[in-house]
C-alpha atoms as a PDB file:
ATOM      1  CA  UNK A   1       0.000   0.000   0.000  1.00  0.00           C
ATOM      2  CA  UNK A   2       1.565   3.134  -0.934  1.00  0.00           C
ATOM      3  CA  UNK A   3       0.203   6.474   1.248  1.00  0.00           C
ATOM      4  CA  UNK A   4      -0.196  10.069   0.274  1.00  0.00           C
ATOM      5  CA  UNK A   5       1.426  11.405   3.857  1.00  0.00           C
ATOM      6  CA  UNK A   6       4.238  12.343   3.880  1.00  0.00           C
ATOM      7  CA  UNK A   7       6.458  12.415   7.570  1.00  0.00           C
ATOM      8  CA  UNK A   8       8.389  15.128   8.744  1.00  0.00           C
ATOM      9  CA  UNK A   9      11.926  15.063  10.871  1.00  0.00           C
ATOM     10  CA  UNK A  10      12.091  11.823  12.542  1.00  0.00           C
ATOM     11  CA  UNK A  11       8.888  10.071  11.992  1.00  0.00           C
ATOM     12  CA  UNK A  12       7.949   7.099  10.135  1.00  0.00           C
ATOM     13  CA  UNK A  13       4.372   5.736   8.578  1.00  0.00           C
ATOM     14  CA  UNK A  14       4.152   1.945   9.332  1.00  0.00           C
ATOM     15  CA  UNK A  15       1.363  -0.225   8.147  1.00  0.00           C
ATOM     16  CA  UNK A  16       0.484  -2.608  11.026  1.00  0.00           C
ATOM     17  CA  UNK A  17       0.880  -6.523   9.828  1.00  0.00           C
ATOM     18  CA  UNK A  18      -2.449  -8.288  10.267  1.00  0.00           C
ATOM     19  CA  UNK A  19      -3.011  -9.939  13.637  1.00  0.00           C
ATOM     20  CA  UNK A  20      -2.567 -14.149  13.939  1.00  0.00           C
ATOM     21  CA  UNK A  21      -5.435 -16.098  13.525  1.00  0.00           C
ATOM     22  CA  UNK A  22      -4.417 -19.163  15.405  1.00  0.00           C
ATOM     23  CA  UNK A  23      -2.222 -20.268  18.012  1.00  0.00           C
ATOM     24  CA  UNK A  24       0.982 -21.973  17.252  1.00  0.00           C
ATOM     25  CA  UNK A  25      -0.778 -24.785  18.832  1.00  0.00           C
ATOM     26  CA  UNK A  26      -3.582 -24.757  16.005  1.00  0.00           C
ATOM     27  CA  UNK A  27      -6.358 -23.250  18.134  1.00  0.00           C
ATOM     28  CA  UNK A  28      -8.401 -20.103  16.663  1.00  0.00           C
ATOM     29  CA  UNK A  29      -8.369 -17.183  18.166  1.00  0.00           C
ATOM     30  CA  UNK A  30     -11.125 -15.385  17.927  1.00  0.00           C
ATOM     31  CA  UNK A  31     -11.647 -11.188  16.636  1.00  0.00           C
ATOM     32  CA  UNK A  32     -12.339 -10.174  20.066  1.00  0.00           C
ATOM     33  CA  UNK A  33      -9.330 -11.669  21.503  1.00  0.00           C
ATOM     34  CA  UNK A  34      -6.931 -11.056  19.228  1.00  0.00           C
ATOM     35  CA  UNK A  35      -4.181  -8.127  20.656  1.00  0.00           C
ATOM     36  CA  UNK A  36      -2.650  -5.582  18.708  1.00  0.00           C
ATOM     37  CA  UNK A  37       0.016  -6.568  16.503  1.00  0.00           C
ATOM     38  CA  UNK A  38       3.330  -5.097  17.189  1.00  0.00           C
ATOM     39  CA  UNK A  39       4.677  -5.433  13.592  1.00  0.00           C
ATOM     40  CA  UNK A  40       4.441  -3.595  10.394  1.00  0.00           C
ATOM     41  CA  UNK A  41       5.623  -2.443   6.730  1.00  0.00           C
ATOM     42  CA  UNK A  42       7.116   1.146   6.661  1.00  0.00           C
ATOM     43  CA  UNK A  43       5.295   2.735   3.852  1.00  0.00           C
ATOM     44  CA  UNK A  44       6.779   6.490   4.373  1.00  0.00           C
ATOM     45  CA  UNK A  45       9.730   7.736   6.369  1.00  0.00           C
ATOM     46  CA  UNK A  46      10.675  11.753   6.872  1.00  0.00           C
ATOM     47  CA  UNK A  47      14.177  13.411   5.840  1.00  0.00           C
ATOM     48  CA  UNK A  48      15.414  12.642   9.474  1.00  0.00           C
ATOM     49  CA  UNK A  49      16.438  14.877  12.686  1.00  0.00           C
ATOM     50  CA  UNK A  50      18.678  17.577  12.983  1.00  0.00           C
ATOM     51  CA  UNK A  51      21.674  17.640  14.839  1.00  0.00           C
ATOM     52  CA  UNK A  52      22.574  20.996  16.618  1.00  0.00           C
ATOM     53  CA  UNK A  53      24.419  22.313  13.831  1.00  0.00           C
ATOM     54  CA  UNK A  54      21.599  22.175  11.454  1.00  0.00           C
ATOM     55  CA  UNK A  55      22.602  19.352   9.466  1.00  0.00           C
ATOM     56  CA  UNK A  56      19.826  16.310   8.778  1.00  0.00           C
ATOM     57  CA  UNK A  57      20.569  12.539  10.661  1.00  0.00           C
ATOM     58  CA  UNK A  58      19.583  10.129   8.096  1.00  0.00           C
ATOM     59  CA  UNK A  59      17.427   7.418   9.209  1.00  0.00           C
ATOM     60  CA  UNK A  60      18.013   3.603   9.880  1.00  0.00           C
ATOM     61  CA  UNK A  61      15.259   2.420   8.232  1.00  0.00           C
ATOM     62  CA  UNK A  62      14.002   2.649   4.485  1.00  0.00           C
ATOM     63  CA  UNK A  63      10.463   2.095   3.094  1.00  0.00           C
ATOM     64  CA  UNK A  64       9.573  -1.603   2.792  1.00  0.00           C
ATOM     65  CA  UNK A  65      11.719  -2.655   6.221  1.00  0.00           C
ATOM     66  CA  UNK A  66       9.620  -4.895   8.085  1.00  0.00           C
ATOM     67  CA  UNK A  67       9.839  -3.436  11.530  1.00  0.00           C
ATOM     68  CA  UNK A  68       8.769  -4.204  15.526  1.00  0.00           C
ATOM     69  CA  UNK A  69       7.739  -1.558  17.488  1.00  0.00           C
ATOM     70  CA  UNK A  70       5.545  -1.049  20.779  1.00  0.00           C
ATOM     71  CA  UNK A  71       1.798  -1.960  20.886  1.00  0.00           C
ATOM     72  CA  UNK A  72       0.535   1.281  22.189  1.00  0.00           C
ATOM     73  CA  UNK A  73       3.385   3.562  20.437  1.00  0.00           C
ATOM     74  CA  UNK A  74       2.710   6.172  17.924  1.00  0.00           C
ATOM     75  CA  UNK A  75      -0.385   8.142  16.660  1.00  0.00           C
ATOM     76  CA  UNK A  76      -2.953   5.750  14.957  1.00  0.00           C
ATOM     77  CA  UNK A  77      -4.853   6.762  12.158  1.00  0.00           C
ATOM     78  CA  UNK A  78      -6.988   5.936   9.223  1.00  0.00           C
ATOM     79  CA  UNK A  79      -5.605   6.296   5.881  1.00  0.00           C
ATOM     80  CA  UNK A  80      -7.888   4.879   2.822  1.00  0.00           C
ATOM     81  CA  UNK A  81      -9.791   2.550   5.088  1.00  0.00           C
ATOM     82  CA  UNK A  82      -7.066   1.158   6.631  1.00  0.00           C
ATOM     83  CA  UNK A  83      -5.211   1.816  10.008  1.00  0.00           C
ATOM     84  CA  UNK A  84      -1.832   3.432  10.126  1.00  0.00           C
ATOM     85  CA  UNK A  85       0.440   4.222  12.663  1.00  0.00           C
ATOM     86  CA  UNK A  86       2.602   6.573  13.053  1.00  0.00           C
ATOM     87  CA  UNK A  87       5.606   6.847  15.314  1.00  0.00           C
ATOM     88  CA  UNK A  88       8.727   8.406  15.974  1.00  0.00           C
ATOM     89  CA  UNK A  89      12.086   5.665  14.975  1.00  0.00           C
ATOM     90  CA  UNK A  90      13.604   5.804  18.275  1.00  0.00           C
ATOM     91  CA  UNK A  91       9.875   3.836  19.213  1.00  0.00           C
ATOM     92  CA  UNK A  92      10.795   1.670  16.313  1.00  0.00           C
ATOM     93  CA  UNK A  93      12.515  -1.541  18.355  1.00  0.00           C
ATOM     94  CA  UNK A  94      13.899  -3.684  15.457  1.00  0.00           C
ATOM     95  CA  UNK A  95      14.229  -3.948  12.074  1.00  0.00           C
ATOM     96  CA  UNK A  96      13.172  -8.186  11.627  1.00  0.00           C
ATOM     97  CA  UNK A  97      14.952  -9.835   8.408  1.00  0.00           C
END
């Protein structure tokens, strides 16, 4: 999904993965239970933050990075019918390969 928004200094637009839909044991979880999930796609990134001197820190992570970050981080939003969040990279914990 590709998203009109784009983030300013530090911030990133992730699209949240969709949430598992059965245990690893094979049971189903049902809609109600189901919590948050924690991972996502980066669909948008901003030019980065600025040092003291003025110049721009480049980011560590590039659109399309799968990334894990905090269940209750970020601003969430609706964008096109779908939920986005976004966040800030230092709430960004890992990038997952």
């Amino acid at each position: 999904m590709k998203t009109r928004m784009q983030p300013l200094g530090d911030r990133v637009v992730v699209s949240r993965l969709d949430a598992e839909e059965k245990t690893p044991g094979g049971l189903f979880i049902p809609d109600q239970a189901k919590e948050k999930p924690s991972k996502g796609i980066v669909l948008a990134v901003g030019p980065g933050r600025r040092n003291k001197d003025g110049s721009r820190v480049a980011l560590d992570v590039k659109v399309g990075d799968k990334v894990l970050f905090g269940k209750y981080s970020g601003a969430e939003i609706e964008e096109g019918g779908e939920k986005i969040v976004v966040l800030r990279e230092e709430d960004i914990l890992a990038v997952l390969t």
